[in-house]
C-alpha atoms as a PDB file:
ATOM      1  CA  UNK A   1       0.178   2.500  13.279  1.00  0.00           C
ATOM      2  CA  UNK A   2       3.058   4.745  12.131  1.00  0.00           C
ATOM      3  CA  UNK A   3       5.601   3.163   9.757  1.00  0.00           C
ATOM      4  CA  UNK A   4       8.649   4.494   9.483  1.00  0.00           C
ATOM      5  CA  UNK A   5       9.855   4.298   5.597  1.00  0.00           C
ATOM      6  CA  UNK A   6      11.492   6.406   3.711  1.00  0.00           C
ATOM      7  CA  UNK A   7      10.047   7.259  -0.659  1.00  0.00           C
ATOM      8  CA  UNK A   8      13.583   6.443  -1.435  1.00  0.00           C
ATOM      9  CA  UNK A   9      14.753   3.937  -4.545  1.00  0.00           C
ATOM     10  CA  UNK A  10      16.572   1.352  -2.117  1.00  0.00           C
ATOM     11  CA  UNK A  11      13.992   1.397   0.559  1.00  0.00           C
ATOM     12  CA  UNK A  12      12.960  -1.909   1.663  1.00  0.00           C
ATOM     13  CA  UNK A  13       8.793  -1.345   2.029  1.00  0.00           C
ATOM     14  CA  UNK A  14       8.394  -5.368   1.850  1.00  0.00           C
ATOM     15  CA  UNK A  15       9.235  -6.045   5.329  1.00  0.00           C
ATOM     16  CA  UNK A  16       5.999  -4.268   6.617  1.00  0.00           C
ATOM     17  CA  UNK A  17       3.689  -5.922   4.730  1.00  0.00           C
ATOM     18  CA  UNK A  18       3.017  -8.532   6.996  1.00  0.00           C
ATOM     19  CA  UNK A  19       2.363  -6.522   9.863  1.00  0.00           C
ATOM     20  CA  UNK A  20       0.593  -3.620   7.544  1.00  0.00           C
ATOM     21  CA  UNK A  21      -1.579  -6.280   5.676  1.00  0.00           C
ATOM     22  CA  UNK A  22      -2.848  -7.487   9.794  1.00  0.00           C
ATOM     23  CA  UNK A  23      -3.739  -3.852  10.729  1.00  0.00           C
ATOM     24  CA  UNK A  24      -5.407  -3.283   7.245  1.00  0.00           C
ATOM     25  CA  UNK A  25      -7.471  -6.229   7.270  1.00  0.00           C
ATOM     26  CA  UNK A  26      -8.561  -5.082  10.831  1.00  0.00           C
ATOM     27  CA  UNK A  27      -9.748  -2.006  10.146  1.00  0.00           C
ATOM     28  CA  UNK A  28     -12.055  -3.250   7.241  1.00  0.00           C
ATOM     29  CA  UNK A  29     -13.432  -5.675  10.320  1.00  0.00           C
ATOM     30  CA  UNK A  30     -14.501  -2.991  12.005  1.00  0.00           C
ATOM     31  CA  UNK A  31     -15.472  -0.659   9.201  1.00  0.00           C
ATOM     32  CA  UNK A  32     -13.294   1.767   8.604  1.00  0.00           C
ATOM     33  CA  UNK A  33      -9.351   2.473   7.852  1.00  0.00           C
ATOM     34  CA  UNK A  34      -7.394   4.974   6.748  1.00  0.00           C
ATOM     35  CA  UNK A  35      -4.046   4.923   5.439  1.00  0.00           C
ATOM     36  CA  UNK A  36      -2.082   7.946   4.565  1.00  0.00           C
ATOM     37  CA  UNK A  37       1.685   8.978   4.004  1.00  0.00           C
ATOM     38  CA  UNK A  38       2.945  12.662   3.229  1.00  0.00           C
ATOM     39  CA  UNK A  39       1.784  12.968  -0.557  1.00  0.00           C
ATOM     40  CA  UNK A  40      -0.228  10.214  -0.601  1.00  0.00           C
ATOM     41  CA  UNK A  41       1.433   8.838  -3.973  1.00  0.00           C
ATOM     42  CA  UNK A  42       3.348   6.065  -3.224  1.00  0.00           C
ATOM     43  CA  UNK A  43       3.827   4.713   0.516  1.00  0.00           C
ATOM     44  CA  UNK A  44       0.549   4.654   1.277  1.00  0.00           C
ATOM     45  CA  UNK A  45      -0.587   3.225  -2.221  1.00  0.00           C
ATOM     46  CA  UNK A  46       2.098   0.646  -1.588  1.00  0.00           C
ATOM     47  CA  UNK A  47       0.946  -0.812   1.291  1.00  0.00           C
ATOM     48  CA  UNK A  48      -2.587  -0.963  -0.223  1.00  0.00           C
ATOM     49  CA  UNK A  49      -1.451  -2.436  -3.155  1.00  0.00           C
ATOM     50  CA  UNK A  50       0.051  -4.962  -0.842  1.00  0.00           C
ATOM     51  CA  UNK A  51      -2.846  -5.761   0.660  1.00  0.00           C
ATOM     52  CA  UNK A  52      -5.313  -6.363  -2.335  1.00  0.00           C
ATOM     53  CA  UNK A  53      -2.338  -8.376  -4.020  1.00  0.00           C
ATOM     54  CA  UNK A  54      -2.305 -10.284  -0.335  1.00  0.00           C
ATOM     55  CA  UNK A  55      -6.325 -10.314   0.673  1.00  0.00           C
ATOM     56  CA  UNK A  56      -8.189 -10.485  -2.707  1.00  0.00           C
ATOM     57  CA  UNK A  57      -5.277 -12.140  -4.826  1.00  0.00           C
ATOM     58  CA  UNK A  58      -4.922  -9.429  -6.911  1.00  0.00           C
ATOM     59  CA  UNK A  59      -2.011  -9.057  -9.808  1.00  0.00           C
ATOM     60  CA  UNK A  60       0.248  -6.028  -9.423  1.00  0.00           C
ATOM     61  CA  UNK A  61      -0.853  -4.342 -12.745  1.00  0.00           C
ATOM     62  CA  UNK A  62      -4.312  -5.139 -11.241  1.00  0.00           C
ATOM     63  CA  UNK A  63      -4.228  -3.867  -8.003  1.00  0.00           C
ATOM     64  CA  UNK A  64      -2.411  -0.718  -9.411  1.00  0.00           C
ATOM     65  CA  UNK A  65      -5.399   0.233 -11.574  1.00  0.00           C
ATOM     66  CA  UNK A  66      -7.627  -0.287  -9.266  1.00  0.00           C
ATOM     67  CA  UNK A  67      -6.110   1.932  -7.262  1.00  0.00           C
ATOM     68  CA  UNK A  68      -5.671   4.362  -9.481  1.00  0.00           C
ATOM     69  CA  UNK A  69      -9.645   4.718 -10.381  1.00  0.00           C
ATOM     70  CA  UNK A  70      -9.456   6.486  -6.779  1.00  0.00           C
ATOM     71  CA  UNK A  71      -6.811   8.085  -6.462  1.00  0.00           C
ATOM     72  CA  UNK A  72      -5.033   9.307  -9.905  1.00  0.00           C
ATOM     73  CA  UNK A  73      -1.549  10.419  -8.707  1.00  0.00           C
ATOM     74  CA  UNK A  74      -0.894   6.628  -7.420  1.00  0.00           C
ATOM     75  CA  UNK A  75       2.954   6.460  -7.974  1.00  0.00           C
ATOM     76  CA  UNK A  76       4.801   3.834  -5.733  1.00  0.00           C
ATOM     77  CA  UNK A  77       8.707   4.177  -6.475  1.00  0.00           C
ATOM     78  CA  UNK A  78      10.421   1.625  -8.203  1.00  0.00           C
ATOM     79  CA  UNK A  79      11.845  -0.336  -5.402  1.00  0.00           C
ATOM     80  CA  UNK A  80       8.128  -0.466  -4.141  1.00  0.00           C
ATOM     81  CA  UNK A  81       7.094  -1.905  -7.093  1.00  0.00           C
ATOM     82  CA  UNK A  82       9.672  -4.514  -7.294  1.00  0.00           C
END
């Protein structure tokens, strides 16, 4: 799945998650997923985020550190976050 959104402050990343949170939760079906973006700080990470706040009812702050015990450069921009 390729989604086209830009690291800008403005972007709109919420109107993905729907469709991002389905293809996530299939790939941990069937064992494996991988999701990437260019740096790998804060599109990917977003939709992630998005998914454990979604899937395992996760807070933000929550799902944020968790993430970041992986990967330490976890950075979504602010309209992400909001």
């Amino acid at each position: 799945m390729d989604i086209n959104v830009l690291d800008e402050v403005g972007e709109n990343a919420q109107k993905y998650f729907r469709v991002t949170n389905r293809f996530i939760e299939e790939g941990v079906k069937n064992g494996a997923i991988l999701v990437h973006s260019v740096q790998g700080k804060s599109r990917a990470p977003t939709f992630i985020i998005a998914y454990l706040i979604y899937r395992e009812k996760m807070k933000l702050k929550d799902s944020l550190s968790t993430l970041r015990e992986y990967v330490n450069e976890v950075e979504p921009n602010e309209s992400f976050m909001q």
